[in-house]
Structure formats: C-alpha cells, structure tokens
N, C-alpha and C. Protein backbone atom coordinates (compact mmCIF):
# COMPACT_ATOMS: atom_id res chain seq x y z
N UNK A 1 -22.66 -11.90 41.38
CA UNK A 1 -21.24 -12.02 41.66
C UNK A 1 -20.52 -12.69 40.47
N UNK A 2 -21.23 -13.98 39.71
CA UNK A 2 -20.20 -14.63 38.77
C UNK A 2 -20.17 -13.44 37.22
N UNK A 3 -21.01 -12.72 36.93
CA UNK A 3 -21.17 -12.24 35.82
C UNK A 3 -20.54 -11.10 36.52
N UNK A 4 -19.97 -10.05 37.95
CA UNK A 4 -19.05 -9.36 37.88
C UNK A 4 -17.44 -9.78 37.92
N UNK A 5 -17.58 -10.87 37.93
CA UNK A 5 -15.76 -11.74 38.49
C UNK A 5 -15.69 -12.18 36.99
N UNK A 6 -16.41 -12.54 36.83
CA UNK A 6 -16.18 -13.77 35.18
C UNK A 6 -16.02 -12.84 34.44
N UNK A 7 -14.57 -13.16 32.82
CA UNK A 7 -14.23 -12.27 32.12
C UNK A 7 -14.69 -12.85 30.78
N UNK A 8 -14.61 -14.44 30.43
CA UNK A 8 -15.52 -14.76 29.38
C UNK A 8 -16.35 -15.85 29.86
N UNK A 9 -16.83 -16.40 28.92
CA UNK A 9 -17.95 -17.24 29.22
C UNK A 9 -17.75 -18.38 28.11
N UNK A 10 -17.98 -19.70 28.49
CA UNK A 10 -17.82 -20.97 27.66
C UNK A 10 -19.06 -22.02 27.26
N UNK A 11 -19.90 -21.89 26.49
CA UNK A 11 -20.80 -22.08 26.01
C UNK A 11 -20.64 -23.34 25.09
N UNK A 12 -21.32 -24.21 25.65
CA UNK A 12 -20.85 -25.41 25.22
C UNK A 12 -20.01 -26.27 24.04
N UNK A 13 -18.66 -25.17 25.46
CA UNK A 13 -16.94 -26.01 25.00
C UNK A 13 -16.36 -24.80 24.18
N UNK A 14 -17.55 -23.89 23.67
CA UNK A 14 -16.74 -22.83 22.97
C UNK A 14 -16.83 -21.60 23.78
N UNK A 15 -15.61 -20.62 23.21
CA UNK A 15 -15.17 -19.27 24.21
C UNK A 15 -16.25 -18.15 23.68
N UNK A 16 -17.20 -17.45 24.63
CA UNK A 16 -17.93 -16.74 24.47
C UNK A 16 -17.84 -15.63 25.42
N UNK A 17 -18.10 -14.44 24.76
CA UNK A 17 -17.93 -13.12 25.33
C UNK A 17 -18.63 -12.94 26.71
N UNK A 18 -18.91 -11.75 27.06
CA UNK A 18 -19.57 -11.52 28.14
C UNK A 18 -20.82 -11.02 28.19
N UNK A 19 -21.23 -10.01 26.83
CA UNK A 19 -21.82 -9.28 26.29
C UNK A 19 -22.83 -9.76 24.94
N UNK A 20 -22.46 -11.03 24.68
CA UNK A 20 -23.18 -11.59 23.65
C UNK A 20 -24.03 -12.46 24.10
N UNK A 21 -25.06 -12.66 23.14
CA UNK A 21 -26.36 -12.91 24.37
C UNK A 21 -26.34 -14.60 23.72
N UNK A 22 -27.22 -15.47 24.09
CA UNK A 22 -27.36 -16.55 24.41
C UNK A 22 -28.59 -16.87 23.43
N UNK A 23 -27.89 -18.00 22.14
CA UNK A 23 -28.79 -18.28 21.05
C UNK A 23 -30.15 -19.04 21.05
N UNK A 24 -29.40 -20.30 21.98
CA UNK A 24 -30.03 -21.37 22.19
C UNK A 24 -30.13 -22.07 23.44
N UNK A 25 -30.76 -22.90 23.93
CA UNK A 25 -30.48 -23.86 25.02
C UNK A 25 -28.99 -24.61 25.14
N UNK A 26 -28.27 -24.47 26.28
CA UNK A 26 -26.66 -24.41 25.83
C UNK A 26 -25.98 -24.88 27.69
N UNK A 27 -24.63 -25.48 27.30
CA UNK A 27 -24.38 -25.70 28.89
C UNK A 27 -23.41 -24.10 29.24
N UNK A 28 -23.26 -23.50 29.96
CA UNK A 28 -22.44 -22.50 30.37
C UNK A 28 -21.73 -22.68 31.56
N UNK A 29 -20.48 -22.10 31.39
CA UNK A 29 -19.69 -22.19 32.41
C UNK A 29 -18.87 -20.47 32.64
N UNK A 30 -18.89 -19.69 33.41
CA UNK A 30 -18.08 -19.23 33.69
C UNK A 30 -16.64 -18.86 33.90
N UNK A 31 -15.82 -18.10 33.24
CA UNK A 31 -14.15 -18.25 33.23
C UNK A 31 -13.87 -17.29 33.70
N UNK A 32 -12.98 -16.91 34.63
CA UNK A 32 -12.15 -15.76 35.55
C UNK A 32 -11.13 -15.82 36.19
N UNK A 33 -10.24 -14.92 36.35
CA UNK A 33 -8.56 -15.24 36.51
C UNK A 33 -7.98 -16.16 37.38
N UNK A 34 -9.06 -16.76 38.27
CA UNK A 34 -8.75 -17.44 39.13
C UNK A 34 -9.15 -18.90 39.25
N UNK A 35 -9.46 -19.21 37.62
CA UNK A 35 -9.73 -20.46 37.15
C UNK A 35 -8.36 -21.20 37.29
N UNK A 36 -8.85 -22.60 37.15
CA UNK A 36 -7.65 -23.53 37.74
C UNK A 36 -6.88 -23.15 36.27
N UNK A 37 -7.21 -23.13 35.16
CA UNK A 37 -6.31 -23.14 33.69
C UNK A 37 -6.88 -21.87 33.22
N UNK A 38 -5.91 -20.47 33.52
CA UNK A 38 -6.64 -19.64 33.15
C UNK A 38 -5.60 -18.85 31.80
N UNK A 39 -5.62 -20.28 30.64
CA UNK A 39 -4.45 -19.48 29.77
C UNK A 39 -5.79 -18.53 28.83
N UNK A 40 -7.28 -18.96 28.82
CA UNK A 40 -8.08 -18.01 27.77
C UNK A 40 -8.29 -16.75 28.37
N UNK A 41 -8.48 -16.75 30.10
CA UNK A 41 -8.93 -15.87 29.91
C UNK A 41 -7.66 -14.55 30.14
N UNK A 42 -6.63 -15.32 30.30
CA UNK A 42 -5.36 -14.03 29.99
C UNK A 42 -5.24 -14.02 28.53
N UNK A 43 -5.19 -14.94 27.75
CA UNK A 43 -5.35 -14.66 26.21
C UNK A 43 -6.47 -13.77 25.90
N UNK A 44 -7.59 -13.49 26.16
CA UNK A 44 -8.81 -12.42 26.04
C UNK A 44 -8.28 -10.69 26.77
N UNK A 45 -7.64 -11.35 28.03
CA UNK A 45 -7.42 -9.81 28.86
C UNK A 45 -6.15 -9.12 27.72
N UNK A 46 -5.39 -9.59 27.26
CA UNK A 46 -3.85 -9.00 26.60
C UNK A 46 -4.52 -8.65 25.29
N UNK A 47 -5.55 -9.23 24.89
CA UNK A 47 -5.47 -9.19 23.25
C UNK A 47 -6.59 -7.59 23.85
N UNK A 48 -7.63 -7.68 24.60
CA UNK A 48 -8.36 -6.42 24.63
C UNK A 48 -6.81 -5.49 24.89
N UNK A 49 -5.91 -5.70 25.81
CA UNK A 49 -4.73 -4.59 26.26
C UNK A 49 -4.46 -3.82 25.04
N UNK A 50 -3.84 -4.91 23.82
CA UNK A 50 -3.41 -4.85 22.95
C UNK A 50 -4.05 -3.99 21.66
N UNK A 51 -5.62 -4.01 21.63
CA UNK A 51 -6.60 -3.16 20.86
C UNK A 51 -6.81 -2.30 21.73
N UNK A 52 -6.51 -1.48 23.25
CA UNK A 52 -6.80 -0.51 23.50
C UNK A 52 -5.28 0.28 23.38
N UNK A 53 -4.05 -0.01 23.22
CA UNK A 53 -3.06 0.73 22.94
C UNK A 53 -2.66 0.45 21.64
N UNK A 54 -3.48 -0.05 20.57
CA UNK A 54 -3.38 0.45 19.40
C UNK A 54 -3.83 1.36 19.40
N UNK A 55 -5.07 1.42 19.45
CA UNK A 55 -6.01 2.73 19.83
C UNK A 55 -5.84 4.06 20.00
N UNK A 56 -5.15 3.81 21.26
CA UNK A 56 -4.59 5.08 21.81
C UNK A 56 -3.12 5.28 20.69
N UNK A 57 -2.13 4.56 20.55
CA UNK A 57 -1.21 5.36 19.53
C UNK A 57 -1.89 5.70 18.22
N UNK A 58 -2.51 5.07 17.79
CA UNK A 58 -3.37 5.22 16.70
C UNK A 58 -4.00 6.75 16.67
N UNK A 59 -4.81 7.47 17.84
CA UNK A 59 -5.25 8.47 17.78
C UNK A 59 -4.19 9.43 18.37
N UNK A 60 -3.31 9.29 19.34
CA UNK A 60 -2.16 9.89 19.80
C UNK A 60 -1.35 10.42 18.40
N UNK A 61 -0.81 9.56 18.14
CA UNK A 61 0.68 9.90 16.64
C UNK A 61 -0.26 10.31 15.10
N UNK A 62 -1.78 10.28 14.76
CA UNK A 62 -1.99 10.44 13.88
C UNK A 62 -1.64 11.70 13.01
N UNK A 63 -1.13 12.50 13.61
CA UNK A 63 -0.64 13.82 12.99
C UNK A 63 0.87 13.75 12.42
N UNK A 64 1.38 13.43 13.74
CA UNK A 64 2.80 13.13 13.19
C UNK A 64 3.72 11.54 12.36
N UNK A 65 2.73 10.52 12.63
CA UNK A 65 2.90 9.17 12.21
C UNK A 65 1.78 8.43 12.25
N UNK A 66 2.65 7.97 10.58
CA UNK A 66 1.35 6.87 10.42
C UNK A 66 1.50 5.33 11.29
N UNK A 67 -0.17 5.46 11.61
CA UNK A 67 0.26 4.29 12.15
C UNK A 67 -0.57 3.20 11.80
N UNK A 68 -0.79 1.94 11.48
CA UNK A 68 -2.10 0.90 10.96
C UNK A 68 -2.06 -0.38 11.91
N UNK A 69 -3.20 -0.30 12.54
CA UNK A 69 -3.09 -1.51 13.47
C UNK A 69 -3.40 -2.53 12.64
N UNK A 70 -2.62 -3.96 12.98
CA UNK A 70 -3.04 -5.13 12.26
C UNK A 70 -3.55 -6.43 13.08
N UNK A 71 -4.79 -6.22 13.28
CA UNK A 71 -5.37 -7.35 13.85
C UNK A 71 -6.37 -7.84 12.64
N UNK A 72 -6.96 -8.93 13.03
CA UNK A 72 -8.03 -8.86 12.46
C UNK A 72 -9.84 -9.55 13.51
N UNK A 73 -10.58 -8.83 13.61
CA UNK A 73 -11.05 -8.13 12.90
C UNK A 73 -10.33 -6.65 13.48
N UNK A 74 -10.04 -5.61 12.38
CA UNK A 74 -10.05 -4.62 12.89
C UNK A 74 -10.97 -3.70 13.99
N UNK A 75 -9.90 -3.58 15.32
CA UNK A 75 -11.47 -3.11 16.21
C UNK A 75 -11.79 -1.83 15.80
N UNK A 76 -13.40 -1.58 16.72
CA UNK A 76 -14.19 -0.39 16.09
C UNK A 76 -13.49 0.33 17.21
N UNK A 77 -12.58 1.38 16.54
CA UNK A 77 -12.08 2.33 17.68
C UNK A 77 -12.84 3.91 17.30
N UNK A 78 -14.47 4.02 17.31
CA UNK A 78 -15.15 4.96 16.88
C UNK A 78 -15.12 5.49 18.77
N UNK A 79 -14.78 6.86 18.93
CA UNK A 79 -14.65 7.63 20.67
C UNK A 79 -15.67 8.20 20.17
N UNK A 80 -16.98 8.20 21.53
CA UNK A 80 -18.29 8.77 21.26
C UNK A 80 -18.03 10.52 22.22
C-alpha cells in the first residue's frame, strides 16, 4: 500500500525518487499528497506535468515550430 500511495521517498532528510534503489543502510520515510506538508511532493507532481507537456508540444509542433524545452536535466523524451 505505502509504495502504491507514496509519490517520493525521503532518505535520510533528502528527496528521493520512487524508482531509485537504496545505496546504503538509511532512515526512510514515505511522502504522498496527503502528507501533513505536502509542498515536495506537489513540487515533484507539476515539474513531472511540466516534462510531459513539453514533450508532447515538443513532438506535436515539430514540423511546424520550433520548439526547445529548457529544464535542466533535459528529460529523456526517447517514445519506445
């Protein structure tokens, strides 16, 4: 249940993905929208929003406009 509700993960004190695996012996905590202070994990949900509709205009307008997303790191928008 916590690894389907939880959107990142906080690994002692720092913000860690969901998907990245676990280096060392470490304290973990779970973060999900319904945390008492949930400004990271809406800062994580908008910024993914934000690299999936670059994305999409990015591959949408490439014919007719250029377009260059500027984040950094640039995401891998490779469609399998």
């Amino acid at each position: 249940m916590l690894t389907q509700q939880s959107v990142l993960a906080e690994v002692n004190g720092k913000l860690w993905d969901m998907h990245r695996p676990l280096e060392e012996n470490c304290t973990l905590r779970f973060l999900h929208f319904k945390t008492e202070d949930p400004f990271q994990v809406n800062k994580a949900f908008w910024r993914s929003c934000s690299f999936l509709l670059g994305l999409v205009l990015e591959k949408a307008l490439r014919d007719d406009f250029y377009v260059e997303l500027h984040s950094w790191p640039k995401p891998n928008g490779k469609v399998h």
